[in-house]
Every structure is written in C-alpha cells, then in structure tokens.
Protein backbone atom coordinates (compact mmCIF):
# COMPACT_ATOMS: atom_id res chain seq x y z
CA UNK A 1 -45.69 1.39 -38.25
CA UNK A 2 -45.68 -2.44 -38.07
CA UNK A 3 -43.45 -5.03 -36.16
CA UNK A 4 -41.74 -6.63 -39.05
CA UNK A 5 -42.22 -10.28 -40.05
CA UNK A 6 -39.03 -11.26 -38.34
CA UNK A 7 -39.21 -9.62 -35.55
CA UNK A 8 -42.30 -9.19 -34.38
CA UNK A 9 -41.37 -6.81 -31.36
CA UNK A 10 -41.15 -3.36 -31.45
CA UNK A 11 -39.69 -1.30 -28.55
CA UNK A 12 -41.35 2.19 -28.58
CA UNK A 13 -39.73 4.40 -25.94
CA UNK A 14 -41.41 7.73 -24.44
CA UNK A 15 -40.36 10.30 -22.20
CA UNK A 16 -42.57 12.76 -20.53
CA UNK A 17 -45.16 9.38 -20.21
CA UNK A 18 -46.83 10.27 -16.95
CA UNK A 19 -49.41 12.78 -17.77
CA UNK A 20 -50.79 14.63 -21.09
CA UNK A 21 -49.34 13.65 -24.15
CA UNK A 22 -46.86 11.17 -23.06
CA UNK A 23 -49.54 9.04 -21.58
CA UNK A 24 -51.95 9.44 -24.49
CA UNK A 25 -49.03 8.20 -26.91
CA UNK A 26 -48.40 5.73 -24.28
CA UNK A 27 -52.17 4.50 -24.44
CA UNK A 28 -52.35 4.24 -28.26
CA UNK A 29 -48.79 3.04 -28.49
CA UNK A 30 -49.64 0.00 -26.23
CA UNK A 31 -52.58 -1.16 -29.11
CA UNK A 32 -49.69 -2.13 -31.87
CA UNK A 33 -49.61 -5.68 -32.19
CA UNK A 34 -45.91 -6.24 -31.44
CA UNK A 35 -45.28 -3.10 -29.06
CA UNK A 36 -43.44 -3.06 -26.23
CA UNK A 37 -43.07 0.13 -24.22
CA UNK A 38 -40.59 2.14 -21.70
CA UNK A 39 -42.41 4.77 -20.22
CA UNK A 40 -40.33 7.62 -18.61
CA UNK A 41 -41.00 10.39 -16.16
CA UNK A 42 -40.11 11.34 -12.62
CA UNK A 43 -42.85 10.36 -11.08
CA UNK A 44 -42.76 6.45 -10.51
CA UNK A 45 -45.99 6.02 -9.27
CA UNK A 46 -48.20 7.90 -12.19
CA UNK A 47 -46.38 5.63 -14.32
CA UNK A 48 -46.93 2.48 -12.52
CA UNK A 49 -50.09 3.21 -12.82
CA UNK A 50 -50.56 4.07 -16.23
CA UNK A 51 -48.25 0.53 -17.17
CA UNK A 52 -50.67 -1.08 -15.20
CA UNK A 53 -53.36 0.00 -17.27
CA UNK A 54 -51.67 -1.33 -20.61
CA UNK A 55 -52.15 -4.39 -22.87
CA UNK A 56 -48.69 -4.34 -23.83
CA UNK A 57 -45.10 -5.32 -21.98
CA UNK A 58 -44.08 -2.22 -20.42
CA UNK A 59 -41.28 -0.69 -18.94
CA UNK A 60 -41.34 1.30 -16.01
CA UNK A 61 -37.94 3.44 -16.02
CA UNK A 62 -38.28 6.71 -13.90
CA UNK A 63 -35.95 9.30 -14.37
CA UNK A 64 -35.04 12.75 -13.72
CA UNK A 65 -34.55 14.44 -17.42
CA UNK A 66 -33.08 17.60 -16.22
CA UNK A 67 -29.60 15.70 -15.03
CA UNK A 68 -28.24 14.90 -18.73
CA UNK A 69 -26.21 11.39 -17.21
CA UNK A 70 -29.69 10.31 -16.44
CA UNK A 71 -29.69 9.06 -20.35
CA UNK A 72 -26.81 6.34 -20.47
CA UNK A 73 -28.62 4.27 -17.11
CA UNK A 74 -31.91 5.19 -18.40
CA UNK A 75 -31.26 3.49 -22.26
CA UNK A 76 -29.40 0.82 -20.46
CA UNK A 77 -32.62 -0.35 -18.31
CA UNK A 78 -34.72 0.36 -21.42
CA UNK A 79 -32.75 -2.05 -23.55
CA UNK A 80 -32.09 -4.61 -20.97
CA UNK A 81 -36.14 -5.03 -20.62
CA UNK A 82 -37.22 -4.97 -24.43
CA UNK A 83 -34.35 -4.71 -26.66
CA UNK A 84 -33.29 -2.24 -28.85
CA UNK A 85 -35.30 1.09 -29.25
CA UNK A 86 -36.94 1.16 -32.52
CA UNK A 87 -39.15 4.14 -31.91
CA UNK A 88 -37.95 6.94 -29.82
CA UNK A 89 -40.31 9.46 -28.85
CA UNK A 90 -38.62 12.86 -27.30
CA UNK A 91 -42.07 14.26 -25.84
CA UNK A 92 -40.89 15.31 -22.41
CA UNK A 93 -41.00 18.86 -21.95
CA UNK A 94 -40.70 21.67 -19.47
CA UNK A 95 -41.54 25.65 -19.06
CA UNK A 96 -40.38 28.32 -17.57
CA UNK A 97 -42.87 30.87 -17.79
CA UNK A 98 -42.21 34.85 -16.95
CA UNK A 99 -40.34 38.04 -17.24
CA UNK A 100 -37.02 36.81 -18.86
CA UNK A 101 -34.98 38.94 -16.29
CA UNK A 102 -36.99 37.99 -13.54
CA UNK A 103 -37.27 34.19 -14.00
CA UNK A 104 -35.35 31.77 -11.97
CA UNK A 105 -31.96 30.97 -13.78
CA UNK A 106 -31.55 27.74 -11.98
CA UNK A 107 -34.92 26.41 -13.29
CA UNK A 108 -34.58 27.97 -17.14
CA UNK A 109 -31.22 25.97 -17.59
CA UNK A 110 -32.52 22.70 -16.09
CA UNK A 111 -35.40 23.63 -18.92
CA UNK A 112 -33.18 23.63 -21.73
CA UNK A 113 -31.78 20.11 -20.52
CA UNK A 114 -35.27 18.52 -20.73
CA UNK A 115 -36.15 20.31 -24.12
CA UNK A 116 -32.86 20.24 -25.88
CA UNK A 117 -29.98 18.66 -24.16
CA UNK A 118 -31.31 15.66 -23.06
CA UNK A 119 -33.64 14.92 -26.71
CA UNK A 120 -30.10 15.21 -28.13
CA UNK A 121 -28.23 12.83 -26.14
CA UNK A 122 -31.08 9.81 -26.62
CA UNK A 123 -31.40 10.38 -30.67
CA UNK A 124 -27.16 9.66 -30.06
CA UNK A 125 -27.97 6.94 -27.81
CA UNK A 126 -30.05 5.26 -29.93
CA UNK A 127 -29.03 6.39 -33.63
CA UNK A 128 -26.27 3.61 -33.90
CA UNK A 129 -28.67 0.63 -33.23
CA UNK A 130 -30.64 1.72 -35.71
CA UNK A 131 -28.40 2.59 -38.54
CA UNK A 132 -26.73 -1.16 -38.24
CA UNK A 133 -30.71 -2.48 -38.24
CA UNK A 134 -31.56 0.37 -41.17
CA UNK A 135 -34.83 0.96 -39.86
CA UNK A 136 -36.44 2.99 -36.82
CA UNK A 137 -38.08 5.94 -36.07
CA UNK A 138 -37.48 9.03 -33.70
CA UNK A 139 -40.24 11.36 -32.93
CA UNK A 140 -39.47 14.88 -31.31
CA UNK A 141 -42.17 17.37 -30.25
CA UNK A 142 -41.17 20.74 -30.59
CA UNK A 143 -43.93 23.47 -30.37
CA UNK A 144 -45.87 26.00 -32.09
CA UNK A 145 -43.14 28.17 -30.03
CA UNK A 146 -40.39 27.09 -32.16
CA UNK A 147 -41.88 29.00 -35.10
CA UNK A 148 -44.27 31.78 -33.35
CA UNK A 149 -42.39 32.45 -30.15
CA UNK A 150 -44.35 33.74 -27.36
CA UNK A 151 -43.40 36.54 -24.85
CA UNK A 152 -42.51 35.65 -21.61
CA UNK A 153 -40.99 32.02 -22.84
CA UNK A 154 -38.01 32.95 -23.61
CA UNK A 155 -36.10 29.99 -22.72
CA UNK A 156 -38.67 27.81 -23.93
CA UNK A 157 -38.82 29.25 -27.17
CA UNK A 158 -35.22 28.88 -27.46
CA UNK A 159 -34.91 25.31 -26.66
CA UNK A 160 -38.20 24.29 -29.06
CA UNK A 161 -36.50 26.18 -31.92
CA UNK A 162 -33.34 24.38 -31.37
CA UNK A 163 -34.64 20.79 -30.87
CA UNK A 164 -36.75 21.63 -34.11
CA UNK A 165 -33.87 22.73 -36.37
CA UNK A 166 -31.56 19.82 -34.80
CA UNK A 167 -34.51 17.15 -36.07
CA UNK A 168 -35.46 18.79 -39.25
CA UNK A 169 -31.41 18.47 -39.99
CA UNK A 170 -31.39 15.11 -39.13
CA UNK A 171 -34.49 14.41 -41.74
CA UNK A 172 -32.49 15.18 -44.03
CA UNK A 173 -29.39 13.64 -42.99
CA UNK A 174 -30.90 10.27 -42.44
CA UNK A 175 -32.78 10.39 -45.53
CA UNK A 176 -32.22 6.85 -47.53
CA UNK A 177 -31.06 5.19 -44.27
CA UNK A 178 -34.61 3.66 -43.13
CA UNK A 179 -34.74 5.80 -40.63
CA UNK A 180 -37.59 8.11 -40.04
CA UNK A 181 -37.89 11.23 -37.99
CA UNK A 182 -40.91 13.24 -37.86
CA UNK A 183 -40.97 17.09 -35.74
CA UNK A 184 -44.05 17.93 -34.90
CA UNK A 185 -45.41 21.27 -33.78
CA UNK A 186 -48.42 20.96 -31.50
CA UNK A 187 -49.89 24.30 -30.24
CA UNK A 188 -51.80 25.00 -26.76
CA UNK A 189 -52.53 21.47 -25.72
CA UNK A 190 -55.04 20.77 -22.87
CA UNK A 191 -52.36 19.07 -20.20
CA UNK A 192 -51.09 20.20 -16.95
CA UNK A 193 -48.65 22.01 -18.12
CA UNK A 194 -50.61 24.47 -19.97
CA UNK A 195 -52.96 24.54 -16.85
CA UNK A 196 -50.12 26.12 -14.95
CA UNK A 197 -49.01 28.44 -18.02
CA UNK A 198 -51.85 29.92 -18.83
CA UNK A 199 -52.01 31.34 -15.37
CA UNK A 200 -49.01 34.09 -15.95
CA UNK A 201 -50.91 35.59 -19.05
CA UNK A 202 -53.40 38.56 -19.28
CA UNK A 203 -56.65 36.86 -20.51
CA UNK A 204 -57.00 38.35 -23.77
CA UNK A 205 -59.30 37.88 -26.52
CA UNK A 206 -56.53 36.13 -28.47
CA UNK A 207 -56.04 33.68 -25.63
CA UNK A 208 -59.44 33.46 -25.44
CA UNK A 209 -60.33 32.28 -28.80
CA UNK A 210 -56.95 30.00 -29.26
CA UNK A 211 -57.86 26.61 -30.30
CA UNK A 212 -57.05 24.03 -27.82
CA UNK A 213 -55.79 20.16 -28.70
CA UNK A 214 -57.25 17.42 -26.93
CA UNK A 215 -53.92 15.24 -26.21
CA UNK A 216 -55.98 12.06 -27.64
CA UNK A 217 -56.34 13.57 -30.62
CA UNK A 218 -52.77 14.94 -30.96
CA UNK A 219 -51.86 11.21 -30.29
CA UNK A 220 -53.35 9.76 -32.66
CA UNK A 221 -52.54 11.88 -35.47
CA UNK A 222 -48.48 11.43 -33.91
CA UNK A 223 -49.23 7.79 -34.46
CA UNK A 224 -50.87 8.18 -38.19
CA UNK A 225 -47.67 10.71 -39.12
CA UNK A 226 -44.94 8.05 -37.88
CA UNK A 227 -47.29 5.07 -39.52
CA UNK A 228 -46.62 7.20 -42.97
CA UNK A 229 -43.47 8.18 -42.65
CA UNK A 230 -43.78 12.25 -42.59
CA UNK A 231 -41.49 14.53 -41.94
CA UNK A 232 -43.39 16.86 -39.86
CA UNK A 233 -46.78 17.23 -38.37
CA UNK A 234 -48.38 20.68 -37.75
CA UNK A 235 -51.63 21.35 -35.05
CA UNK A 236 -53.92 22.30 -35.30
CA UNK A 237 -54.35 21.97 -39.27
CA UNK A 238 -54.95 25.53 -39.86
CA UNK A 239 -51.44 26.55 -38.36
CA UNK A 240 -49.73 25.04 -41.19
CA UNK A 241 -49.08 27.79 -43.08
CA UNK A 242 -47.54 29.43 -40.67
CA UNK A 243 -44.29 28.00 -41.49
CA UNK A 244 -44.53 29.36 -44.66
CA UNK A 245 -45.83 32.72 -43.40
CA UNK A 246 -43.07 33.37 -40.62
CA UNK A 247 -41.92 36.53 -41.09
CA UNK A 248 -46.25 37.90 -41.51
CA UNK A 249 -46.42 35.76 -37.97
CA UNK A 250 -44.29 37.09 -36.29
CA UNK A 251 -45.50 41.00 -37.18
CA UNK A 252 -48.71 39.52 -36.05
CA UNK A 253 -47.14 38.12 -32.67
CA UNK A 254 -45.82 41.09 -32.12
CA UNK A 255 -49.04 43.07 -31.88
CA UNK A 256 -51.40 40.04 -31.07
CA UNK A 257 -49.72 37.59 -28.66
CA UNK A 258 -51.15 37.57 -24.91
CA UNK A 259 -48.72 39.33 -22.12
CA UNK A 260 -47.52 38.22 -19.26
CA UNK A 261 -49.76 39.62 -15.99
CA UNK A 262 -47.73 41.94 -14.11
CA UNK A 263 -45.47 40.97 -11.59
CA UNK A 264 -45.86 41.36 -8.37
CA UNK A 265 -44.56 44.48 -6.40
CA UNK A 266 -41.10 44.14 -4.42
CA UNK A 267 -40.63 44.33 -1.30
C-alpha cells in the first residue's frame, strides 16, 4: 500500500481512532510515506491528542457514529482537508452486552448504527470516487462474533455478521475494479471496550485461557493484509479454521462459551 507515482498522497480515513485499535492503525498508518489521515471518534480531545502525536497531516473530524446523517458532513470535512478517501477503514465499533430481553433497546439500536448502518453508508460515500480513480481500499472489522457468536451479544453478533457478509459480497463484486476490501475478524482484543465486556461474564476457564490480541499487533498485521491485497484476515492465526469448521464451532459454543453473570435481583 504505496502512494502512487502521480500522486503521491494518500488519504487513509479511520473511524473508532481515539482509543484501541483505531489509534494503533492510526499510529502505523501515519508512517506511510504519502499518508494523510482523518481520524474519527466522539471524543475531540483523545483525538487531538493522538493527531498531535503524528508525523503525518491529519484530520481531526469528531463525530457521533450512532446518528447515520453524521456521514455526509463527516466525508465532506474529510475530503475538503485531504482529498479523496483512498483507504477507508470501518473500525468503529460498539457493544451492548447482557440478557437480550433485559438490555436497553435504545442503546442496542444505536449499536447496530455504529456496526452496520453507518460502515454501510461510508463504503457508499466513498465507493464512487474510487471506481472513477480504479483504485482504493476499504477495510471493515467485523469480529470473531460474526462467525462464533457469543451469548449475551446478541445485537452485536447480529450487526458483525451482517457488516461481514455485506464486505465479503462486495469482494467479490468489486473484484477486477482496483478496488480492494479486506474483512477481518479479530477476536478478544485488549482495548477498553473489552475491559468493560468482560465484566458481565462468569470467569470461566474458557475465558480464562482465551488468547488476547495486543491492538499493535492486530495493526500491523491490518496494515500487511491491505499492503497485499487479501481478502480477509483472521486473529489470532489459530482461529482460522474456524470458518471452515462453523457448524463443529458452534456445537462447541454452545457447551463452551462463558455466560453472562446473573442479573441483579428486582426490586
């Protein structure tokens, strides 16, 4: 993934940039010779901070991603500063963690917005630009969730599933355009997030033992995966097979995956 020789810019747009794997992209991202980045999140500040911090031109262009007409201002500012995108990164994510029928509604739609709805509406945004320039890339993490989903996610589940079918289609649609779009399925990655997630589960030996991605690491091996062009990137390594294995996984999910802690008596 190389600024060509003509244009030696390239605009790399990420959401979710203020903390865990948005800001580790953000940090390798700003390295490219070439790169130019918008960095997008609600909170202003973290950002600020982390552009701050960066070798590269960067974008600051906060944003609330569960209010879908967020996109159209938020692309505009983005292209007004550096141009059109040429790599889009979909990486902002949220969770709503706990018994499905007990879970606040409000909060589980807004999380389909930032998973699904909103990922949607920039790939349009930016898919023209980039089929009249035949080149670009668009990046989407989904999760391990999409293919192993776990109890007490229910809306999460959903919406990684969906955003990972809707990219894997568009692989295939795009194919012979230029344009490249890699999925990629992280599992539990050290970030807030799961800091706050893990707390609703029974600590069980299978929770105990999961293997845990360092957000550097998941970076750079995101950056490596759009540099060559794959389709999809699966981590850790030995979870690969598991999209071959689905139907065995999910047996084993069944009877293996940790449970939500009890919830708390009512009043």
């Amino acid at each position: 993934m190389a600024a060509s020789e003509g244009d030696p810019c390239m605009h790399i747009l990420i959401t979710g940039a203020s903390s865990g794997i948005g800001e580790a992209l953000a940090r390798r991202m700003a390295t490219i010779p070439g790169a130019r980045l918008t960095l997008v999140a609600r909170r202003e500040a973290q950002l600020q901070a982390i552009a701050d911090d960066l070798s590269a031109p960067t974008c600051v262009a906060p944003a609330d991603l569960s209010n879908p007409d967020n996109v159209t201002p938020l692309l505009a500012t983005a292209i007004e500063a550096h141009g059109p995108v040429d790599v889009l990164i979909n990486n902002a994510g949220a969770q709503v963690i706990g018994h499905t029928d007990a879970v606040d509604l409000d909060a589980a739609e807004r999380s389909l917005v930032v998973n699904l709805t909103v990922p949607l509406r920039l790939i349009h945004g930016v898919l023209p630009s980039m089929r009249a320039r035949k080149t670009g890339h668009i990046v989407t993490i989904s999760s391990m969730a999409a293919i192993a989903p776990t109890p007490g996610m229910t809306w999460y589940n959903a919406s990684k599933a969906g955003i990972a079918s809707a990219t894997e289609a568009l692989a295939s649609e795009l194919k012979n355009t230029g344009i490249h779009v890699l999925t990629v399925y992280p599992g539990v990655v050290k970030t807030p997030m799961m800091d706050v997630g893990i707390q609703h589960y029974k600590m069980t030996a299978m929770l105990r033992n999961q293997p845990m991605l360092e957000a550097d690491d998941l970076a750079r091996d995101i950056v490596t995966a759009i540099t060559k062009r794959r389709r999809r990137l699966v981590r850790p390594r030995m979870f690969s097979l598991m999209r071959w294995l689905q139907p065995l996984l999910l047996i084993l999910m069944d009877k293996m995956a940790p449970q939500l802690k009890e919830p708390p008596p009512s009043e």
